[in-house]
N, C-alpha and C. Protein backbone atom coordinates (compact mmCIF):
# COMPACT_ATOMS: atom_id res chain seq x y z
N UNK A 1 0.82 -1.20 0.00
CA UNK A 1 0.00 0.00 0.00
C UNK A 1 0.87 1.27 0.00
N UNK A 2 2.07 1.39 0.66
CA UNK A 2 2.80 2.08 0.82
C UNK A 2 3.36 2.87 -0.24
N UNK A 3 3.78 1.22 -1.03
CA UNK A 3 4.70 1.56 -2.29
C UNK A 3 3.81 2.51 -3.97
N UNK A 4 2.48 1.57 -3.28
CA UNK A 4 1.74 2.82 -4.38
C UNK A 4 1.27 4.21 -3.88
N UNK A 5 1.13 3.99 -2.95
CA UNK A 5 1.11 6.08 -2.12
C UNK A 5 2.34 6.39 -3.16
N UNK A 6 3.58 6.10 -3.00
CA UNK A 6 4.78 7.05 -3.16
C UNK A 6 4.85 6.96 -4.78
N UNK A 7 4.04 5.86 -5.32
CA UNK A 7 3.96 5.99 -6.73
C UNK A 7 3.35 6.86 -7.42
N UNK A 8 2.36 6.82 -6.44
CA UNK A 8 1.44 7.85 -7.52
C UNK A 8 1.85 9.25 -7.28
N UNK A 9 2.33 9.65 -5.80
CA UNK A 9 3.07 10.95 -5.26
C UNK A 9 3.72 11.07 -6.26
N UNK A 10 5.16 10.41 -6.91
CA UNK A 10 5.83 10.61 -7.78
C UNK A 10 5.63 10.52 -9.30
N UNK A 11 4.33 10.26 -9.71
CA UNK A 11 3.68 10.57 -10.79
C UNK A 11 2.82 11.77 -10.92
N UNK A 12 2.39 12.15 -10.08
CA UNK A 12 1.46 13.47 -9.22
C UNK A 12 2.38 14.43 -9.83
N UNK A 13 3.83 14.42 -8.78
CA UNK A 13 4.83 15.56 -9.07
C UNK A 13 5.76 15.46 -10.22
N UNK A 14 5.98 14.76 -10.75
CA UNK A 14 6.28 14.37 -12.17
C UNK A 14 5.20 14.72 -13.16
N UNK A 15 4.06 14.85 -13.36
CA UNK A 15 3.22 15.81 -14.46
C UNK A 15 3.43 16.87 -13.55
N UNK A 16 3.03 17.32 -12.70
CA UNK A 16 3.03 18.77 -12.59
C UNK A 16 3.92 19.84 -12.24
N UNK A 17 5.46 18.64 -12.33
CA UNK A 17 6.71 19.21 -12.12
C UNK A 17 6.55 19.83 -14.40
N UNK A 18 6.78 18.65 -15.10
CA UNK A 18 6.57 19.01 -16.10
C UNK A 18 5.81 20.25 -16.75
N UNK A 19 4.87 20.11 -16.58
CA UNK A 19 3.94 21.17 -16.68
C UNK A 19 4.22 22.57 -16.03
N UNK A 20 5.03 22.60 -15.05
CA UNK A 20 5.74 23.39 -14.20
C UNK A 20 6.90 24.29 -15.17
N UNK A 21 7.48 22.95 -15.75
CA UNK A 21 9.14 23.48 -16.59
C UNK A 21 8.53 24.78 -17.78
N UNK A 22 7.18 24.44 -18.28
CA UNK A 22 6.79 25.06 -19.45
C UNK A 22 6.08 26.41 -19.41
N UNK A 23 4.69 26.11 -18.43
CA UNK A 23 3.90 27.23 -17.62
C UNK A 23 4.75 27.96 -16.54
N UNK A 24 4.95 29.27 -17.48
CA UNK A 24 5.26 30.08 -16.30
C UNK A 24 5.01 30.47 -14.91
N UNK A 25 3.83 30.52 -14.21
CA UNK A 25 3.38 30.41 -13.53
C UNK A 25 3.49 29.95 -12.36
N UNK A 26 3.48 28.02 -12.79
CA UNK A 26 3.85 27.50 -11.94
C UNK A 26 5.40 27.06 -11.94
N UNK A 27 5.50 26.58 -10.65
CA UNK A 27 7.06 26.25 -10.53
C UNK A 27 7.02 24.58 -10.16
N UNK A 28 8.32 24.31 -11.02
CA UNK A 28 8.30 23.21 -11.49
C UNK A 28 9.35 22.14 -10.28
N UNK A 29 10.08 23.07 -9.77
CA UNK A 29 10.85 22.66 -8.63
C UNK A 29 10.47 21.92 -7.51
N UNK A 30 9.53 22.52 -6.69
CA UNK A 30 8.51 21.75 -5.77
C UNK A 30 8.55 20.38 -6.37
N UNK A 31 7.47 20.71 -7.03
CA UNK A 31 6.72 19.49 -8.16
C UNK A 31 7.80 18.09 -8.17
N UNK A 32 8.88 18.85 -9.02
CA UNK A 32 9.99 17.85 -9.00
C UNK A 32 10.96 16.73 -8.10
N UNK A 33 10.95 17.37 -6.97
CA UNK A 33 11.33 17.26 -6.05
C UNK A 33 10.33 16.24 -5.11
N UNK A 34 9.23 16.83 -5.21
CA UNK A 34 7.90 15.21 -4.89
C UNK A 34 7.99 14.08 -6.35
N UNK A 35 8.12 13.78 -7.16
CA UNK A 35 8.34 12.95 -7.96
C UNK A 35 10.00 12.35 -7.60
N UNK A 36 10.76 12.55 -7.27
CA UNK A 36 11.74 12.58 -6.89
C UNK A 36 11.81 11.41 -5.69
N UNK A 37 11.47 12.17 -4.02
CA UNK A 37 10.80 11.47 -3.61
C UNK A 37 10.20 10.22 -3.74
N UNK A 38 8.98 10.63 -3.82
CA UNK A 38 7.54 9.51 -4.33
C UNK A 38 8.55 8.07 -5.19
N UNK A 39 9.23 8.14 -6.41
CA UNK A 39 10.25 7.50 -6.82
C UNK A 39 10.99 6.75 -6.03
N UNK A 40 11.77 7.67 -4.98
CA UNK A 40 13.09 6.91 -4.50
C UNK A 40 12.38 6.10 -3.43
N UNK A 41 11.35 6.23 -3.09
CA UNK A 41 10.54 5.58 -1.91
C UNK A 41 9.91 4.06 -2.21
N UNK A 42 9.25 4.06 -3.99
CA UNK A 42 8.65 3.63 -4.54
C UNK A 42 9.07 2.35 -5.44
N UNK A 43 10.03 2.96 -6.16
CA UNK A 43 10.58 1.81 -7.20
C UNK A 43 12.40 2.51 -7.42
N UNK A 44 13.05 1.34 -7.58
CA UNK A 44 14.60 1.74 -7.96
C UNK A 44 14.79 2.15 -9.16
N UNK A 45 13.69 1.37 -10.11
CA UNK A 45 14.07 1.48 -11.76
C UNK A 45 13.45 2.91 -12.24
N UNK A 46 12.05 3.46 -11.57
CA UNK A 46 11.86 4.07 -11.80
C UNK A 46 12.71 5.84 -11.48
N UNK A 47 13.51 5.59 -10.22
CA UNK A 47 14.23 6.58 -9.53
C UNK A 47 15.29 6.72 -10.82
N UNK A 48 15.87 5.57 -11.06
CA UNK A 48 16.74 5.33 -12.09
C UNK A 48 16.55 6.07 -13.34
N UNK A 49 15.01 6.33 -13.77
CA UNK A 49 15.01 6.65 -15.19
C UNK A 49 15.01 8.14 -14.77
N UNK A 50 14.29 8.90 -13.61
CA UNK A 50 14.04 10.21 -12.96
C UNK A 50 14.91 10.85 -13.82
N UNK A 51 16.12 10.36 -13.01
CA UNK A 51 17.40 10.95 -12.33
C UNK A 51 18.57 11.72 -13.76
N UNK A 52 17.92 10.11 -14.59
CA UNK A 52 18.62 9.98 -16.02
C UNK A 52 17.79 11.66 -16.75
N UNK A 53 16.54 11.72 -16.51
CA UNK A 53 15.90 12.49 -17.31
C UNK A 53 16.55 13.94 -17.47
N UNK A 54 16.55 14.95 -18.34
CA UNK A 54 16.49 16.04 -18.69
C UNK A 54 15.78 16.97 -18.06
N UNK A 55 14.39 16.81 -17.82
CA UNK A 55 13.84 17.62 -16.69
C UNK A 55 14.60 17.39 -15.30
N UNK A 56 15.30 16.24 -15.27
CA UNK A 56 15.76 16.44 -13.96
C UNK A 56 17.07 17.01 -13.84
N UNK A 57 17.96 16.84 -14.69
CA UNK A 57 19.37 16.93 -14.39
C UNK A 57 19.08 18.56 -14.83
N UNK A 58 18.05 19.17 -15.47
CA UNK A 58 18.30 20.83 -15.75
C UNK A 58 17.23 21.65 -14.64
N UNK A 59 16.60 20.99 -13.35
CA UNK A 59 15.92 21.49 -12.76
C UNK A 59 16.37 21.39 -11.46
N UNK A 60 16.78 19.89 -11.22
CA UNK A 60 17.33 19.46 -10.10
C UNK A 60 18.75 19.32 -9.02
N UNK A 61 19.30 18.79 -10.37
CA UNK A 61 20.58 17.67 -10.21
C UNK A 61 21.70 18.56 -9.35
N UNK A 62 21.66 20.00 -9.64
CA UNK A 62 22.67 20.64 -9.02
C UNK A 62 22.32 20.80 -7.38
N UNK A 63 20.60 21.07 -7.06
CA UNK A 63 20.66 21.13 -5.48
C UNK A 63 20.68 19.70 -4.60
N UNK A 64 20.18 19.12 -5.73
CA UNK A 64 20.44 17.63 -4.72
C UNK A 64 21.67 16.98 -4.46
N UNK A 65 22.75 17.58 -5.44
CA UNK A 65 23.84 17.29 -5.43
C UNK A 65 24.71 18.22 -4.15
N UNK A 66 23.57 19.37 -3.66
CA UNK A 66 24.20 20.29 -2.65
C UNK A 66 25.11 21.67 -3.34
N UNK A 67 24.96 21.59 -4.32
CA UNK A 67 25.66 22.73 -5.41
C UNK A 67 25.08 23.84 -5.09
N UNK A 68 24.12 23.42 -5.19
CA UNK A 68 22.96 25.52 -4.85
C UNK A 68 22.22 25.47 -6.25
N UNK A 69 21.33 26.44 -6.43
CA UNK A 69 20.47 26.33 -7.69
C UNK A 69 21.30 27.84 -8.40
N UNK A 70 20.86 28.13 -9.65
CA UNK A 70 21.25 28.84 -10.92
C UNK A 70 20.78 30.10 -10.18
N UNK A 71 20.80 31.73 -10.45
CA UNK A 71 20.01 32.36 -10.33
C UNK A 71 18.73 32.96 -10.79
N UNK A 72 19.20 32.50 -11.93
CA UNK A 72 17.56 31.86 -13.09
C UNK A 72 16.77 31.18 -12.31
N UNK A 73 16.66 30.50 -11.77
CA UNK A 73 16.08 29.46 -11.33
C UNK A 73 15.55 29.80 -9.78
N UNK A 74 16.46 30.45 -9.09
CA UNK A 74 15.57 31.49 -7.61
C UNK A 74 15.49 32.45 -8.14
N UNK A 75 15.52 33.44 -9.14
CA UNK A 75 14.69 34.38 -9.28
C UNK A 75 13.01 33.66 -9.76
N UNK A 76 13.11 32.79 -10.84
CA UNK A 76 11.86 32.34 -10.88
C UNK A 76 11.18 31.54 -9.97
N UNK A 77 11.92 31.14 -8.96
CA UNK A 77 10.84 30.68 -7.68
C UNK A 77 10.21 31.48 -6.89
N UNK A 78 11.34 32.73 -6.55
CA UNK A 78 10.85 33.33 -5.83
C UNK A 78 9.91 34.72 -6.35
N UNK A 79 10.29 35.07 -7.76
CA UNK A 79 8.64 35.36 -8.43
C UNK A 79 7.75 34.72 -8.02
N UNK A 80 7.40 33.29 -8.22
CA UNK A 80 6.20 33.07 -8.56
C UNK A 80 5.54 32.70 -7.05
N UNK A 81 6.61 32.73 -6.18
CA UNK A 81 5.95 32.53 -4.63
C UNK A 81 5.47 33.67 -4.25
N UNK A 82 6.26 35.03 -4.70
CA UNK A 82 5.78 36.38 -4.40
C UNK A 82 3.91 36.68 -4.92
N UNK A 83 3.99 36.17 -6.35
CA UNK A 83 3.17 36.62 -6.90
C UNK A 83 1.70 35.81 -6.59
N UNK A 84 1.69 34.73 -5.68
CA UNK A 84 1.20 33.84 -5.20
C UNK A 84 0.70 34.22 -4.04
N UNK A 85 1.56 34.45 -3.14
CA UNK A 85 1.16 35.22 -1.79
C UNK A 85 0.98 36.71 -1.55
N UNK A 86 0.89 37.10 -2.87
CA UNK A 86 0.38 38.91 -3.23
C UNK A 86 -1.07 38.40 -3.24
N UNK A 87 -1.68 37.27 -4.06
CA UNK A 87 -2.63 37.19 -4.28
C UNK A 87 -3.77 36.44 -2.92
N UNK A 88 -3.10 35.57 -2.65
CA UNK A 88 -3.55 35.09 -1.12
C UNK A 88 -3.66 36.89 0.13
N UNK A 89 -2.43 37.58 -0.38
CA UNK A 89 -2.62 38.65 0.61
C UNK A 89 -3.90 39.52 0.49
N UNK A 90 -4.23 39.55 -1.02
CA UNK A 90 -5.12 40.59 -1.30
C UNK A 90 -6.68 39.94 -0.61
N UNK A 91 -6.63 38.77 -1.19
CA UNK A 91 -7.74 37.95 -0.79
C UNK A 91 -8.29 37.99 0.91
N UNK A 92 -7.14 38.30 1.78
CA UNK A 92 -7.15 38.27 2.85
C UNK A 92 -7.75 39.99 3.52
N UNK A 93 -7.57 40.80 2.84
CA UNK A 93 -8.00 41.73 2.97
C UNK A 93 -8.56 42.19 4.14
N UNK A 94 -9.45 41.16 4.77
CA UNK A 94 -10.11 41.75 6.07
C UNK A 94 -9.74 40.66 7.10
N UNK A 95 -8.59 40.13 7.28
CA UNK A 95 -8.06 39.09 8.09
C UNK A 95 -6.82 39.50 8.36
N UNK A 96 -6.98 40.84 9.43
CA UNK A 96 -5.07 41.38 9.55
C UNK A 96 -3.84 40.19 10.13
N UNK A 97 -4.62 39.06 10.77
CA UNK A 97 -3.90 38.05 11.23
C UNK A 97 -3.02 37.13 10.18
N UNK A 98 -4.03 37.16 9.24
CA UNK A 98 -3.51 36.13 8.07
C UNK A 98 -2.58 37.02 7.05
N UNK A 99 -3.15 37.83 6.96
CA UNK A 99 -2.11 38.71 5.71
C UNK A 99 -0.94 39.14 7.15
N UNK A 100 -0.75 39.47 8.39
CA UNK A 100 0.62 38.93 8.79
C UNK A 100 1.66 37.88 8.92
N UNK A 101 0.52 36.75 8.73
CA UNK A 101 1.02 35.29 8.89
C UNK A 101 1.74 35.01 6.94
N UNK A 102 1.05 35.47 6.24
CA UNK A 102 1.66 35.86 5.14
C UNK A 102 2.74 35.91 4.87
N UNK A 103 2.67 37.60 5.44
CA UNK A 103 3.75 38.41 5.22
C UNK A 103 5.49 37.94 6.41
N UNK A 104 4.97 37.16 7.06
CA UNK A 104 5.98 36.39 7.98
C UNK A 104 6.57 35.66 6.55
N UNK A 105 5.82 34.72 6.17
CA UNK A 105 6.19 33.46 5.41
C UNK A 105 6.81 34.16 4.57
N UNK A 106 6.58 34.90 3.86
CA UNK A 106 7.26 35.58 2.51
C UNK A 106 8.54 35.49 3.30
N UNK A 107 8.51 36.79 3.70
CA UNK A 107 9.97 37.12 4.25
C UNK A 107 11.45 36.11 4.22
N UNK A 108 10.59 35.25 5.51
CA UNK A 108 11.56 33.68 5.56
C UNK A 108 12.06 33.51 4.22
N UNK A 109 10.38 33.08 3.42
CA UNK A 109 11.08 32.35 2.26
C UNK A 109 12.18 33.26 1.78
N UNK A 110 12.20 34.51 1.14
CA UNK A 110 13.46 35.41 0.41
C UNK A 110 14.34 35.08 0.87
N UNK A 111 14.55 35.41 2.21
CA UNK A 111 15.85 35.17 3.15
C UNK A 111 16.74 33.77 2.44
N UNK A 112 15.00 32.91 3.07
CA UNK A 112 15.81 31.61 2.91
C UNK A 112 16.48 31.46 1.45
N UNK A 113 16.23 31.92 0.26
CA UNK A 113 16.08 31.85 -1.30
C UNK A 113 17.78 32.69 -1.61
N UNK A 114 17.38 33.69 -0.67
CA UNK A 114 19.14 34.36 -0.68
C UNK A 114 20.29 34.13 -0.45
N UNK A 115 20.12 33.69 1.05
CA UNK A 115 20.96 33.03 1.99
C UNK A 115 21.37 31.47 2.45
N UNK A 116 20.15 31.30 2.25
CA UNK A 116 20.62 29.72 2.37
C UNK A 116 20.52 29.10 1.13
N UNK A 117 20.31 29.16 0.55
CA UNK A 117 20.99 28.41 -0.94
C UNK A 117 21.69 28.88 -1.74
N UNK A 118 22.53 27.92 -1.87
CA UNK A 118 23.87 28.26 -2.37
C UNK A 118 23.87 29.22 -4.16
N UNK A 119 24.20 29.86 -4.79
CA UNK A 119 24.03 30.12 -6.39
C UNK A 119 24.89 29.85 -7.15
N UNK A 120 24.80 29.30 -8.04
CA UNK A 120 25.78 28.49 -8.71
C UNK A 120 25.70 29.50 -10.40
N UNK A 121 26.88 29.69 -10.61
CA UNK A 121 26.69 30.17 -11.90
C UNK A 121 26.16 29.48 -13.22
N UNK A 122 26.00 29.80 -14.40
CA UNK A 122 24.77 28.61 -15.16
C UNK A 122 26.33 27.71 -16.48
């Protein structure tokens, strides 16, 4: 039962990591990173083909390897998290608790997007 939870997790985030690489919008990193997962949990052969893939080695391969990501690559995360929680903020409008609880999370995340991960030139 287990092994198909993490299968389908890693088929889940595998289309919508994909779908991620193309649509601006969304970010494909997350995504990837649960297929990733879901995989290594799931099946060897399938982790095997992941890993081999092109979406992975040009999305992934450098932070899992502990390298740090591109700056291409945190500027577009941290766009699309901004532009994400602009929109959750607005929505919140009459909830000063939540649009602070927000505006906490943002923060972290930048920090974290700046500082703690490493940038690797492309």
């Amino acid at each position: 039962m287990k092994r198909i939870f993490y299968l389908t997790l890693g088929f889940i985030g595998l289309v919508l990591g994909a779908i991620g690489a193309v649509v601006p919008l969304l970010p494909a990193f997350p995504f990837l990173l649960l297929a990733l997962f879901g995989f290594a949990r799931s099946s060897q052969r399938l982790h095997d083909w992941f890993i081999g893939t092109k979406l992975y080695k040009d999305n992934l391969e450098s932070f899992v390897a502990g390298k740090g990501m591109s700056k291409q690559a945190k500027i577009r995360i941290m766009v699309v998290v901004t532009l994400l929680m602009a929109i959750g903020f607005a929505m919140m409008h009459k909830v000063l608790i939540g649009q602070i609880v927000l505006s906490i999370v943002w923060i972290f995340h930048i920090i974290y997007f700046v500082f703690g991960i490493k940038t690797i030139s492309d």
